[in-house]
Structure formats: C-alpha cells, structure tokens
PDB file of N, CA and C in Angstrom:
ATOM      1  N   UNK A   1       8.786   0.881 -21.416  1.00  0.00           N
ATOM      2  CA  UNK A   1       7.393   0.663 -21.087  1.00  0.00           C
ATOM      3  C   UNK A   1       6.503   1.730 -21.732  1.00  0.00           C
ATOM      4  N   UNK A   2       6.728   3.014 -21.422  1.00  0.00           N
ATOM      5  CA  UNK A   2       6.081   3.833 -22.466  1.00  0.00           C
ATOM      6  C   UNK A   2       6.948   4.798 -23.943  1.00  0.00           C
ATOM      7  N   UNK A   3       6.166   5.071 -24.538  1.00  0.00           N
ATOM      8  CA  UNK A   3       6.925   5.989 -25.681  1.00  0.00           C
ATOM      9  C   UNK A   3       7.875   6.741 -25.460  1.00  0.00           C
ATOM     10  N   UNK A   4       8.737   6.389 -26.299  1.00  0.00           N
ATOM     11  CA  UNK A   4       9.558   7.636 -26.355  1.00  0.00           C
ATOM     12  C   UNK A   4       8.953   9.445 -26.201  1.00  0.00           C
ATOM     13  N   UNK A   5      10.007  10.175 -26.681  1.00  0.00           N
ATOM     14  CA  UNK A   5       9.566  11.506 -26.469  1.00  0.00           C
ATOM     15  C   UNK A   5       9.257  12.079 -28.016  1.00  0.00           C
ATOM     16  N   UNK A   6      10.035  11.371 -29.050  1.00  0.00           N
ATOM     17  CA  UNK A   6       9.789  11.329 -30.267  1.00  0.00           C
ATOM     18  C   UNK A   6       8.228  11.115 -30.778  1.00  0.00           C
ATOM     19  N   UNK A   7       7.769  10.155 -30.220  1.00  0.00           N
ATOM     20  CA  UNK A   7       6.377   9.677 -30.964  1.00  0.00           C
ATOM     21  C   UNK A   7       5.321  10.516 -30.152  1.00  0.00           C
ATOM     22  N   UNK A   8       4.160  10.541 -30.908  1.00  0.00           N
ATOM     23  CA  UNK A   8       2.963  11.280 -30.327  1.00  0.00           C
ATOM     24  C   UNK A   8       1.997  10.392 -29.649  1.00  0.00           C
ATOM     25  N   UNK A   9       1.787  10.868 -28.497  1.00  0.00           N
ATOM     26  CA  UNK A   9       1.094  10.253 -27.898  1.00  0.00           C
ATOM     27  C   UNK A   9      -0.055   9.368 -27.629  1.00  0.00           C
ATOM     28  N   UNK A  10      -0.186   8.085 -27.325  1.00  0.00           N
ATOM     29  CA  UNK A  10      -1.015   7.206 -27.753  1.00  0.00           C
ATOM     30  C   UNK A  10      -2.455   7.585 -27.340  1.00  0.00           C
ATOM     31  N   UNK A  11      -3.516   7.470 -27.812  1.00  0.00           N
ATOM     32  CA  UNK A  11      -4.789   7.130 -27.923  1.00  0.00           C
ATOM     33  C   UNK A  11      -5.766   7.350 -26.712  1.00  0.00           C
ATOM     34  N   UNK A  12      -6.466   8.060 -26.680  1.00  0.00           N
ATOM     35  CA  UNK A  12      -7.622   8.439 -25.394  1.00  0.00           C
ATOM     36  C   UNK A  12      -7.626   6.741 -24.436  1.00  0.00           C
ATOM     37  N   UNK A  13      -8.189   5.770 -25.702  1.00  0.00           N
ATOM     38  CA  UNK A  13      -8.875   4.410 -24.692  1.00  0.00           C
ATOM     39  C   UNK A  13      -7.556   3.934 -24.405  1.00  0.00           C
ATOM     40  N   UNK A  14      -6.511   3.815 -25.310  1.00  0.00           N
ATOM     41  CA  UNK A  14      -5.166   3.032 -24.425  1.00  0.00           C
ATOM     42  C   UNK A  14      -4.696   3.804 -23.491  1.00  0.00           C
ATOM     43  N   UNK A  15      -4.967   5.108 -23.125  1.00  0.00           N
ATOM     44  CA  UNK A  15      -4.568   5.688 -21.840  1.00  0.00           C
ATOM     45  C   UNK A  15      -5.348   5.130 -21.069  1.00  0.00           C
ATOM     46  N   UNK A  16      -6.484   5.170 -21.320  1.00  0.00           N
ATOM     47  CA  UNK A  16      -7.340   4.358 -20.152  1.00  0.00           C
ATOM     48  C   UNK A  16      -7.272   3.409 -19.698  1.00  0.00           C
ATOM     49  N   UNK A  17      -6.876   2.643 -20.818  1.00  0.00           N
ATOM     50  CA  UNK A  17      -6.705   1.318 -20.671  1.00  0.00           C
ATOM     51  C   UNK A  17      -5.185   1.076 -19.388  1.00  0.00           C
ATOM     52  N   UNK A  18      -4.561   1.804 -20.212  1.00  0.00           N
ATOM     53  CA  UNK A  18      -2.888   1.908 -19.359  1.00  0.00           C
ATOM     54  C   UNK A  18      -3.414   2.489 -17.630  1.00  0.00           C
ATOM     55  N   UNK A  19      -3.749   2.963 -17.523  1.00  0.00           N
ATOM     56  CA  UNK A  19      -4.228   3.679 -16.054  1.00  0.00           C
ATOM     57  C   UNK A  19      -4.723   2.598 -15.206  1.00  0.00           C
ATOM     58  N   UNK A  20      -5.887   2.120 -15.816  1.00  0.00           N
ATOM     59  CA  UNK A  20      -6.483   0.930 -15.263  1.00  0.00           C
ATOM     60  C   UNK A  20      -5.776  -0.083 -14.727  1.00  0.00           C
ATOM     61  N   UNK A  21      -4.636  -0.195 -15.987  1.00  0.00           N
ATOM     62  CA  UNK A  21      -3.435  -1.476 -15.386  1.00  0.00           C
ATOM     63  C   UNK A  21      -2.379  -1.224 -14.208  1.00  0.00           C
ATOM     64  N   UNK A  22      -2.404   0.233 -14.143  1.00  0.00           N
ATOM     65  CA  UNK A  22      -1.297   0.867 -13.307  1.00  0.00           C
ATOM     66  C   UNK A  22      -2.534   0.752 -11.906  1.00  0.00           C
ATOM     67  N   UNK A  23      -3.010   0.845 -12.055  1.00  0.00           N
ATOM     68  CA  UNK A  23      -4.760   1.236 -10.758  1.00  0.00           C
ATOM     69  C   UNK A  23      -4.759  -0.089 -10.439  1.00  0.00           C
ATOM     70  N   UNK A  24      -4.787  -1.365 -10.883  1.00  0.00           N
ATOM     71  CA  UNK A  24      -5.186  -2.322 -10.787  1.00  0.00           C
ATOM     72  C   UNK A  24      -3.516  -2.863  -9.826  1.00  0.00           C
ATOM     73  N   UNK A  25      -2.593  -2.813 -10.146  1.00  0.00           N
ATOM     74  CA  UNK A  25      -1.120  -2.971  -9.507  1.00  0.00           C
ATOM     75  C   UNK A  25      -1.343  -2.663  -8.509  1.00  0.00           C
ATOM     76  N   UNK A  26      -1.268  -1.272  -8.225  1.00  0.00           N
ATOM     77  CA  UNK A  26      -1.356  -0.574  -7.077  1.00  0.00           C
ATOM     78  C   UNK A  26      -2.761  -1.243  -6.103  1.00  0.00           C
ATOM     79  N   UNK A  27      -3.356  -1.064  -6.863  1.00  0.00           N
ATOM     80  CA  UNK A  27      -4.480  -2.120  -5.243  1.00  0.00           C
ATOM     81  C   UNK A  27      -4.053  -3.581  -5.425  1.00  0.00           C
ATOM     82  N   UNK A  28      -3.598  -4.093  -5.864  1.00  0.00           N
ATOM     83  CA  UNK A  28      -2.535  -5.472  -5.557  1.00  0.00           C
ATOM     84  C   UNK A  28      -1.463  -5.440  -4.659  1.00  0.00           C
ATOM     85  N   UNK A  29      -1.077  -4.439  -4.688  1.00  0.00           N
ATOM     86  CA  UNK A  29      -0.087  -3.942  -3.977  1.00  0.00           C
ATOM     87  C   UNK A  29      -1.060  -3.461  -2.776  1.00  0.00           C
ATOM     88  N   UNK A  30      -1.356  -2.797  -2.248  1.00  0.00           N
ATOM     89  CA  UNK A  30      -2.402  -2.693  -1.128  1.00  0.00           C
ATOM     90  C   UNK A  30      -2.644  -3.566  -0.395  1.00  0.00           C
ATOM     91  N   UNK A  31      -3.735  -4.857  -1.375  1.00  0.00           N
ATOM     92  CA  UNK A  31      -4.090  -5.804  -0.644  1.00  0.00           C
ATOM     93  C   UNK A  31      -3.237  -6.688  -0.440  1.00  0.00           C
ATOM     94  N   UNK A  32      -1.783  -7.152  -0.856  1.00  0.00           N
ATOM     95  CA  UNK A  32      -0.856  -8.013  -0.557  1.00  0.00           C
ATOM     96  C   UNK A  32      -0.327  -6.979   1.004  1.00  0.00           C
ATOM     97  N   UNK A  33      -0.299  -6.268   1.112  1.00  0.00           N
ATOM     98  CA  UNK A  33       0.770  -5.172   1.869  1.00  0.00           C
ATOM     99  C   UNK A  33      -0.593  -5.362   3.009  1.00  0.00           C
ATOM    100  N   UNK A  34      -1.671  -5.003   3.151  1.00  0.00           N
ATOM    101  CA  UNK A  34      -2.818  -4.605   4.077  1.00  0.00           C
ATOM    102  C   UNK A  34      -3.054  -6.338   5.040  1.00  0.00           C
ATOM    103  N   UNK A  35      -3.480  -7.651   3.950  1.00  0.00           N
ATOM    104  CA  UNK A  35      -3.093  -8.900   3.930  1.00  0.00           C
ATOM    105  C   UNK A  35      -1.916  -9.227   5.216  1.00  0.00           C
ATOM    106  N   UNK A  36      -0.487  -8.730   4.710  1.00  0.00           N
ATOM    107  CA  UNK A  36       0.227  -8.772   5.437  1.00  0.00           C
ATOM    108  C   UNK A  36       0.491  -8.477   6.827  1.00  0.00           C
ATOM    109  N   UNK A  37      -0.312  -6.937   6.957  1.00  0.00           N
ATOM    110  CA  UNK A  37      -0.440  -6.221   8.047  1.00  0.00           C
ATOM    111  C   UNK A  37      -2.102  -6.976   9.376  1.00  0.00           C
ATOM    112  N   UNK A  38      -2.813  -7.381   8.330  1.00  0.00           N
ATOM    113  CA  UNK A  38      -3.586  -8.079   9.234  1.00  0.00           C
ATOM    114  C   UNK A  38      -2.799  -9.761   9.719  1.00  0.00           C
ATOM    115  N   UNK A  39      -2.335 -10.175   9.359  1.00  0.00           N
ATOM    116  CA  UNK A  39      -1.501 -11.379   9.189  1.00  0.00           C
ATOM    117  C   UNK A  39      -1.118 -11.016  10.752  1.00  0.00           C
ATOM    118  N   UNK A  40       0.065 -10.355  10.721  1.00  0.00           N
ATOM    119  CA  UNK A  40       1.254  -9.896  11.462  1.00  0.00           C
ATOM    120  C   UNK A  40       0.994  -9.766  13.290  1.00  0.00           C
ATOM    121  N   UNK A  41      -0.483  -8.341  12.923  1.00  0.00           N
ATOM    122  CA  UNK A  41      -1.345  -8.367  13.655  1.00  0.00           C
ATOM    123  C   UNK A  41      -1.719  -9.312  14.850  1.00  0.00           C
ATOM    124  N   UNK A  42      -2.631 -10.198  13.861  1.00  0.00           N
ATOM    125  CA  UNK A  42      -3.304 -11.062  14.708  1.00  0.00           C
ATOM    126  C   UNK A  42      -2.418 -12.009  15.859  1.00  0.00           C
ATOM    127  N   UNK A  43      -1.035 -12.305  14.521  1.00  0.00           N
ATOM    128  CA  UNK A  43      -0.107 -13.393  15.318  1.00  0.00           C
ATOM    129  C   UNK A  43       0.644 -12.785  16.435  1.00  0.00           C
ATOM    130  N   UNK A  44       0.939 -11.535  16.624  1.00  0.00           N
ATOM    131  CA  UNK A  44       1.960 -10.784  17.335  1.00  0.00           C
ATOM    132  C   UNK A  44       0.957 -10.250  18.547  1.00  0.00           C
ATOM    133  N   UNK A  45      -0.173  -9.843  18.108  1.00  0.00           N
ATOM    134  CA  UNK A  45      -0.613  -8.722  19.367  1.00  0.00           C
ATOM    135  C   UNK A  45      -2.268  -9.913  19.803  1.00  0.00           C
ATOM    136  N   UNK A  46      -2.408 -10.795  18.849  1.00  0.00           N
ATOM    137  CA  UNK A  46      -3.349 -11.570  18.603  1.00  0.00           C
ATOM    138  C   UNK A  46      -4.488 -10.767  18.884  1.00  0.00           C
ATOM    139  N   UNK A  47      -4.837  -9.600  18.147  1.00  0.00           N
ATOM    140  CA  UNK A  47      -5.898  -9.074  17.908  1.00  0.00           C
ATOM    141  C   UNK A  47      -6.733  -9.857  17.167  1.00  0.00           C
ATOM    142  N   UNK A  48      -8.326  -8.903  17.429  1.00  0.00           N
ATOM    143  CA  UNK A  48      -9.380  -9.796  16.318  1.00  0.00           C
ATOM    144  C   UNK A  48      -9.422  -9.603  15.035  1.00  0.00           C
ATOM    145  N   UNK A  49      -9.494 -10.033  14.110  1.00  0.00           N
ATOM    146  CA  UNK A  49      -9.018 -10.139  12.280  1.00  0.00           C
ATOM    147  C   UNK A  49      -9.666  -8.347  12.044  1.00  0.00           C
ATOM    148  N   UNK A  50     -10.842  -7.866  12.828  1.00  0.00           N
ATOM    149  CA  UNK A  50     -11.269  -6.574  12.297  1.00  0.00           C
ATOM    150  C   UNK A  50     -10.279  -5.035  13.033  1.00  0.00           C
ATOM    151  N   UNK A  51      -9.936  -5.857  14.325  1.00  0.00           N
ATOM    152  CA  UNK A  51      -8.741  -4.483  14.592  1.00  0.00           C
ATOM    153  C   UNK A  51      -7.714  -4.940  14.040  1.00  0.00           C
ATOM    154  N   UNK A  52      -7.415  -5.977  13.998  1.00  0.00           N
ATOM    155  CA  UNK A  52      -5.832  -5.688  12.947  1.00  0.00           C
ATOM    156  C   UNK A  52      -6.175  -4.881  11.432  1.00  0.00           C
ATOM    157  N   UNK A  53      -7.319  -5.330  11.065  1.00  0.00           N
ATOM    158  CA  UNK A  53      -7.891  -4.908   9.553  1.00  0.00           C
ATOM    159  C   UNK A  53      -7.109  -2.988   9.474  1.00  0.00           C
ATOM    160  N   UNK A  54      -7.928  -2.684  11.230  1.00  0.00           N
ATOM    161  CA  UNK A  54      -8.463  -1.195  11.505  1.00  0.00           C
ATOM    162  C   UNK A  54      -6.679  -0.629  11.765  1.00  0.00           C
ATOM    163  N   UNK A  55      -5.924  -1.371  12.184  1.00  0.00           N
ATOM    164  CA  UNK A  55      -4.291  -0.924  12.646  1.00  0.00           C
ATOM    165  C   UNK A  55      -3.563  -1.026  11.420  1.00  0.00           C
ATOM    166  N   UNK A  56      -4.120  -1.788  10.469  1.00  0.00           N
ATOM    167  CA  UNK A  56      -3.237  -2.212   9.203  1.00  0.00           C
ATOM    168  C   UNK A  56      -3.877  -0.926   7.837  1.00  0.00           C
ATOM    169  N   UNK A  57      -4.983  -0.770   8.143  1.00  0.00           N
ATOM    170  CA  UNK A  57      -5.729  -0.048   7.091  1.00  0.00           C
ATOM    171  C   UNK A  57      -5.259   1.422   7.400  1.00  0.00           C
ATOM    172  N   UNK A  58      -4.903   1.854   8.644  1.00  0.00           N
ATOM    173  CA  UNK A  58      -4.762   3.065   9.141  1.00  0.00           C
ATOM    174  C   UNK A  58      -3.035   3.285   8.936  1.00  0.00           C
ATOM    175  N   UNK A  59      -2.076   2.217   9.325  1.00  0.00           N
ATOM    176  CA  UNK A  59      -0.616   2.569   8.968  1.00  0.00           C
ATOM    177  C   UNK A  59      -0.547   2.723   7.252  1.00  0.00           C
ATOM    178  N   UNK A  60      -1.209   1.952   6.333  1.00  0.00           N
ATOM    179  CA  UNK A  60      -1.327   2.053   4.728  1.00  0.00           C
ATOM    180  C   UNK A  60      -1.937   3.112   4.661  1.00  0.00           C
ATOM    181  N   UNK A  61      -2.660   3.805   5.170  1.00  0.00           N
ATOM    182  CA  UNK A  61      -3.223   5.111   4.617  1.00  0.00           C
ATOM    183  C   UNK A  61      -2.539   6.477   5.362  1.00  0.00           C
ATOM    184  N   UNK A  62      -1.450   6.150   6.095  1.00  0.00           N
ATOM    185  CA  UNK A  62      -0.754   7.138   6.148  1.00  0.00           C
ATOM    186  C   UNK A  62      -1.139   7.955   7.447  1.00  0.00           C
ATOM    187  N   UNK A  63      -2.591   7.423   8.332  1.00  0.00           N
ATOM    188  CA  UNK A  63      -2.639   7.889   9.837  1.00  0.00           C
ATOM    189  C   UNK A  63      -1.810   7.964  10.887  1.00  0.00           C
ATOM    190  N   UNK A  64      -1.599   6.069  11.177  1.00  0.00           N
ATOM    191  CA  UNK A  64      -0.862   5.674  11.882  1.00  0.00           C
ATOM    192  C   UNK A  64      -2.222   4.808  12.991  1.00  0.00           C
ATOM    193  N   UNK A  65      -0.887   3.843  13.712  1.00  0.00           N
ATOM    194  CA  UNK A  65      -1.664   3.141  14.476  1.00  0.00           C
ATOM    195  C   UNK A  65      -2.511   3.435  15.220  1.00  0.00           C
ATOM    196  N   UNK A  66      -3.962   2.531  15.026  1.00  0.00           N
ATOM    197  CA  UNK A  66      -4.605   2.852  16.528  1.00  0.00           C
ATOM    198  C   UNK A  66      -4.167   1.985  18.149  1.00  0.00           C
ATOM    199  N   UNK A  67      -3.937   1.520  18.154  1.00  0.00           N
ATOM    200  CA  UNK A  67      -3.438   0.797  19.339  1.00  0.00           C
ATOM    201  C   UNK A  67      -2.230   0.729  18.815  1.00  0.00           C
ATOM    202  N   UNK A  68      -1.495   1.599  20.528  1.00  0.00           N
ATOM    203  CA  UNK A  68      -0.110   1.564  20.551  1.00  0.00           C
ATOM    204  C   UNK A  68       0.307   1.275  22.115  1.00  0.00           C
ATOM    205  N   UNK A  69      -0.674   1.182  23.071  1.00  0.00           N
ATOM    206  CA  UNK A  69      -0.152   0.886  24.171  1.00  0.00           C
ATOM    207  C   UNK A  69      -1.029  -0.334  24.757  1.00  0.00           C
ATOM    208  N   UNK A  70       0.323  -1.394  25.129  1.00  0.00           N
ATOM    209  CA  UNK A  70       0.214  -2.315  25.820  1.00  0.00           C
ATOM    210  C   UNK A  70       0.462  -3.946  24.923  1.00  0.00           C
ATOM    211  N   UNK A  71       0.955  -3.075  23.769  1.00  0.00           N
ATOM    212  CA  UNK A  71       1.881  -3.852  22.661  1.00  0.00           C
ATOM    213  C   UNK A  71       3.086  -5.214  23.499  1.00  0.00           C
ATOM    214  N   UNK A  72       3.285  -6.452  22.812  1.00  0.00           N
ATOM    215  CA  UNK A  72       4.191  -6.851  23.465  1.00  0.00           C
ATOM    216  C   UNK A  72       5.523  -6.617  22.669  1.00  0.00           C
ATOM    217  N   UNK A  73       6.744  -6.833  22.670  1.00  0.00           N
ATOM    218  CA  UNK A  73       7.715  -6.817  22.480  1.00  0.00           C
ATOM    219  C   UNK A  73       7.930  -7.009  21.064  1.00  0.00           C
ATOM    220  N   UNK A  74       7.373  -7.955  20.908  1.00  0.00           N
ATOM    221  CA  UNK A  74       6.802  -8.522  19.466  1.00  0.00           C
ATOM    222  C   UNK A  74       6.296  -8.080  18.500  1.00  0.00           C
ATOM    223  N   UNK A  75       5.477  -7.426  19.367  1.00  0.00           N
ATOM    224  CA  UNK A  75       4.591  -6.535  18.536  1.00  0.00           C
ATOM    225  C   UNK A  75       4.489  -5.236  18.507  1.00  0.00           C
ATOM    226  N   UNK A  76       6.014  -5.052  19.208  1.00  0.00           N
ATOM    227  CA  UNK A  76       6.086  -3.256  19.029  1.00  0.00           C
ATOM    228  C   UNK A  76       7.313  -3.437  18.179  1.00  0.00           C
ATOM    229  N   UNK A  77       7.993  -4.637  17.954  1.00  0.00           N
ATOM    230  CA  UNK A  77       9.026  -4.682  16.313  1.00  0.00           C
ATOM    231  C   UNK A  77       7.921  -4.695  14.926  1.00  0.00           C
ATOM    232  N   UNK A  78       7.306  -5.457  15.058  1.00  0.00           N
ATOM    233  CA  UNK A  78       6.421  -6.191  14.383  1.00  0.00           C
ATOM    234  C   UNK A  78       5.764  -4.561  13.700  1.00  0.00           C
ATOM    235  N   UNK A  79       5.056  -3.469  14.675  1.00  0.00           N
ATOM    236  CA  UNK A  79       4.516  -2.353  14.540  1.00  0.00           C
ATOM    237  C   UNK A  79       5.262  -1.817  13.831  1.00  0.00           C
ATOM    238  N   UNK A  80       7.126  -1.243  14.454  1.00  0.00           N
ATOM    239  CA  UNK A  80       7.942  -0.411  13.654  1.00  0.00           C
ATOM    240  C   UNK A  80       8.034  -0.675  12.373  1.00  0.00           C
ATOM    241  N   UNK A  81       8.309  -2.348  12.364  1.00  0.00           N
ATOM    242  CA  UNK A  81       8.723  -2.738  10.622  1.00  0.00           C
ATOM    243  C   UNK A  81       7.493  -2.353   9.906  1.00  0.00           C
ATOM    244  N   UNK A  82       6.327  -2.633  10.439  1.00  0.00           N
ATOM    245  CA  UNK A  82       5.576  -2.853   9.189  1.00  0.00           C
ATOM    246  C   UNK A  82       5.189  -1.059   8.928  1.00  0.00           C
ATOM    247  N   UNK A  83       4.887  -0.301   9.857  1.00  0.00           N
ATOM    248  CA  UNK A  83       4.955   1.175   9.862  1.00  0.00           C
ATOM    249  C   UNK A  83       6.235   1.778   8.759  1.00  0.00           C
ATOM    250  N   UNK A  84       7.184   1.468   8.831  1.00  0.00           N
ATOM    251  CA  UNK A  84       8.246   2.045   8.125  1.00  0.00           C
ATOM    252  C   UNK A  84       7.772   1.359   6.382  1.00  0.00           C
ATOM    253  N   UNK A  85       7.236   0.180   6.007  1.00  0.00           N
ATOM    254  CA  UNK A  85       7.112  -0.854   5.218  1.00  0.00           C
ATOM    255  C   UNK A  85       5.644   0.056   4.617  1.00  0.00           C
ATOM    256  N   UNK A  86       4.829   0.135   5.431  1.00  0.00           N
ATOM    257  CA  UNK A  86       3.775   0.880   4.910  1.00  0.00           C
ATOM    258  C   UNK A  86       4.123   2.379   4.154  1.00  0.00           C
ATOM    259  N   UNK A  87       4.912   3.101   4.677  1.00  0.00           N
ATOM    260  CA  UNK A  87       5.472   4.386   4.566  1.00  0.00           C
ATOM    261  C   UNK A  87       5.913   4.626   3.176  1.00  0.00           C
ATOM    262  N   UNK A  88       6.646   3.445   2.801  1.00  0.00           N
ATOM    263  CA  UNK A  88       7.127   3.056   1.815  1.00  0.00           C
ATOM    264  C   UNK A  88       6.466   3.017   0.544  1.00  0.00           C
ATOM    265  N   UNK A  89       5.413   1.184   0.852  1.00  0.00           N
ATOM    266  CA  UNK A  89       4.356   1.292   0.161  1.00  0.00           C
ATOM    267  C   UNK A  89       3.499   2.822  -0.293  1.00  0.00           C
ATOM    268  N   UNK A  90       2.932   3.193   0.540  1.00  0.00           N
ATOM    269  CA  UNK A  90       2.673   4.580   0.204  1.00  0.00           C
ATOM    270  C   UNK A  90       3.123   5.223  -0.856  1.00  0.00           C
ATOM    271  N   UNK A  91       4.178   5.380  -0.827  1.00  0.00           N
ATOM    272  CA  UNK A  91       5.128   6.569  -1.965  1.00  0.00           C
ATOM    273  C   UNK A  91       5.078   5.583  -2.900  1.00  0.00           C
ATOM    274  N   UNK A  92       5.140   4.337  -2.809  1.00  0.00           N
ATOM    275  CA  UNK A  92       5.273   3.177  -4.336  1.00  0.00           C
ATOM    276  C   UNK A  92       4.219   3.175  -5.053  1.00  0.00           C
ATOM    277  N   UNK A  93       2.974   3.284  -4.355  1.00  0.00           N
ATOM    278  CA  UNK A  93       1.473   3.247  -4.930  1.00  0.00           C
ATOM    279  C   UNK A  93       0.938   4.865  -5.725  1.00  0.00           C
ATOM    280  N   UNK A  94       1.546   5.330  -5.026  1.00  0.00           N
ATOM    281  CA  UNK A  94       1.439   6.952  -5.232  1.00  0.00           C
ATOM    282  C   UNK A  94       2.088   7.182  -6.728  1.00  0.00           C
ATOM    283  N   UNK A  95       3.071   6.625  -6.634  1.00  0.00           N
ATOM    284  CA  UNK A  95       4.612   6.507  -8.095  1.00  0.00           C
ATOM    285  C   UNK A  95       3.731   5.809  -9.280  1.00  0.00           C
ATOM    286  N   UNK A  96       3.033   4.834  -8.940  1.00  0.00           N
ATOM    287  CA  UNK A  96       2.078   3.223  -9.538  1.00  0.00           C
ATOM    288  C   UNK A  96       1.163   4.106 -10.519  1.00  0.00           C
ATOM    289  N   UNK A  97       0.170   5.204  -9.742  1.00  0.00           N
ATOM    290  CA  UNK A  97      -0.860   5.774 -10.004  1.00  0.00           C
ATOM    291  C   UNK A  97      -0.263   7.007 -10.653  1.00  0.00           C
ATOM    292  N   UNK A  98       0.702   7.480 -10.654  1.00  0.00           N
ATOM    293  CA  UNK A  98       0.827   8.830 -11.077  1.00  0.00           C
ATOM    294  C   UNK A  98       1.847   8.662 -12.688  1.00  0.00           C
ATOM    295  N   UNK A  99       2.736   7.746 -12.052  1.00  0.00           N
ATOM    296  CA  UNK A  99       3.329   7.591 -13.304  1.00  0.00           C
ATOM    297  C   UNK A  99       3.162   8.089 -14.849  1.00  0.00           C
ATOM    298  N   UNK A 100       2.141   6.933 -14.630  1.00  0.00           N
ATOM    299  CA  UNK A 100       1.590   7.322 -16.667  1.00  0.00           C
ATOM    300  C   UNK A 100       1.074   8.915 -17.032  1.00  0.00           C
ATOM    301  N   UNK A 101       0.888   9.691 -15.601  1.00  0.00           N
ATOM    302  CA  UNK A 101       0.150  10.896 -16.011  1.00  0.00           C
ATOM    303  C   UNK A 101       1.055  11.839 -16.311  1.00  0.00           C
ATOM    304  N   UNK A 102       2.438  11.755 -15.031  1.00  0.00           N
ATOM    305  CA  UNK A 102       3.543  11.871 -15.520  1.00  0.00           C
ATOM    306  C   UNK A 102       4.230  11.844 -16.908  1.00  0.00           C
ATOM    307  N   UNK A 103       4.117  11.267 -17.324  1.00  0.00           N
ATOM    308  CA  UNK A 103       5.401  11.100 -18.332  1.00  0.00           C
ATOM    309  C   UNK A 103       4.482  11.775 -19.669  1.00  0.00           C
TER     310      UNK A 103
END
C-alpha cells in the first residue's frame, strides 16, 4: 500500500491526498460503529434515538456510558459487547489516522 523504504517519498498533495482517504475510512468506520451503537440502544434499553446517540457517542470516544443503572439484562450484554467493540474501534481508528504519518 505504501512505498517501499528504497524510494523517496511521494509528493506534498498525494500525502494529502492519502490522509484524506485514511480520514475519510476512519469516520466510516465511526459512523457504521456509532450507527450500530444507536441501533442496539434503542432496541435493548429502548431509549430515545438522542440518548442512545449520547451512550453510543460517549463509549466511541473513550468516556464511557452515561446510563448504567437500571439497564435490563439485555442491555447490560448488549452495553459490555458493544463497550469492549468500541474500545477496539478506538485503537483501529487511531492506527487508520496515524498510519500514513507513521511510516
């Protein structure tokens, strides 16, 4: 995907260009992952589409939940998976964005 270590390094605008594409993944990745977390939300704890938004936006950014008590059963699996799933995401988006600066 990128150059070897041999060749000299490509071009001010195709870095930019390359960043953008890596920037653009990564909030795909977000909004499929955030998407999901409001999804999950609504069906499990049947919150309103803007606190799941606020429980889903807060486990992806690495806070953690705001409502944690009075969860049902459902929705305290539903919480762990997607908490551990977010955690994840995190470090993947982080990898997404840093990559190219990396290497």
């Amino acid at each position: 995907m990128y150059e070897p270590h041999h060749i000299p390094p490509i071009p001010a605008g195709k870095f930019v260009l390359r960043m953008l594409v890596h920037a653009g993944l990564a909030l795909a990745l977000i909004g499929v992952s955030l998407l999901v977390g409001i999804i999950g939300y609504a069906h499990y704890e049947h919150m309103p589409w803007l606190d799941a938004f606020l429980n889903s936006a807060m486990l992806l950014g690495g806070m953690g939940p705001v409502k944690t008590q009075g969860l049902s059963e459902a929705g305290k699996f539903f919480a762990g998976a997607y908490a551990l799933y977010a955690g994840l995401v995190f470090i993947a988006v982080m990898s997404i964005i840093l990559a190219p600066l990396i290497h």
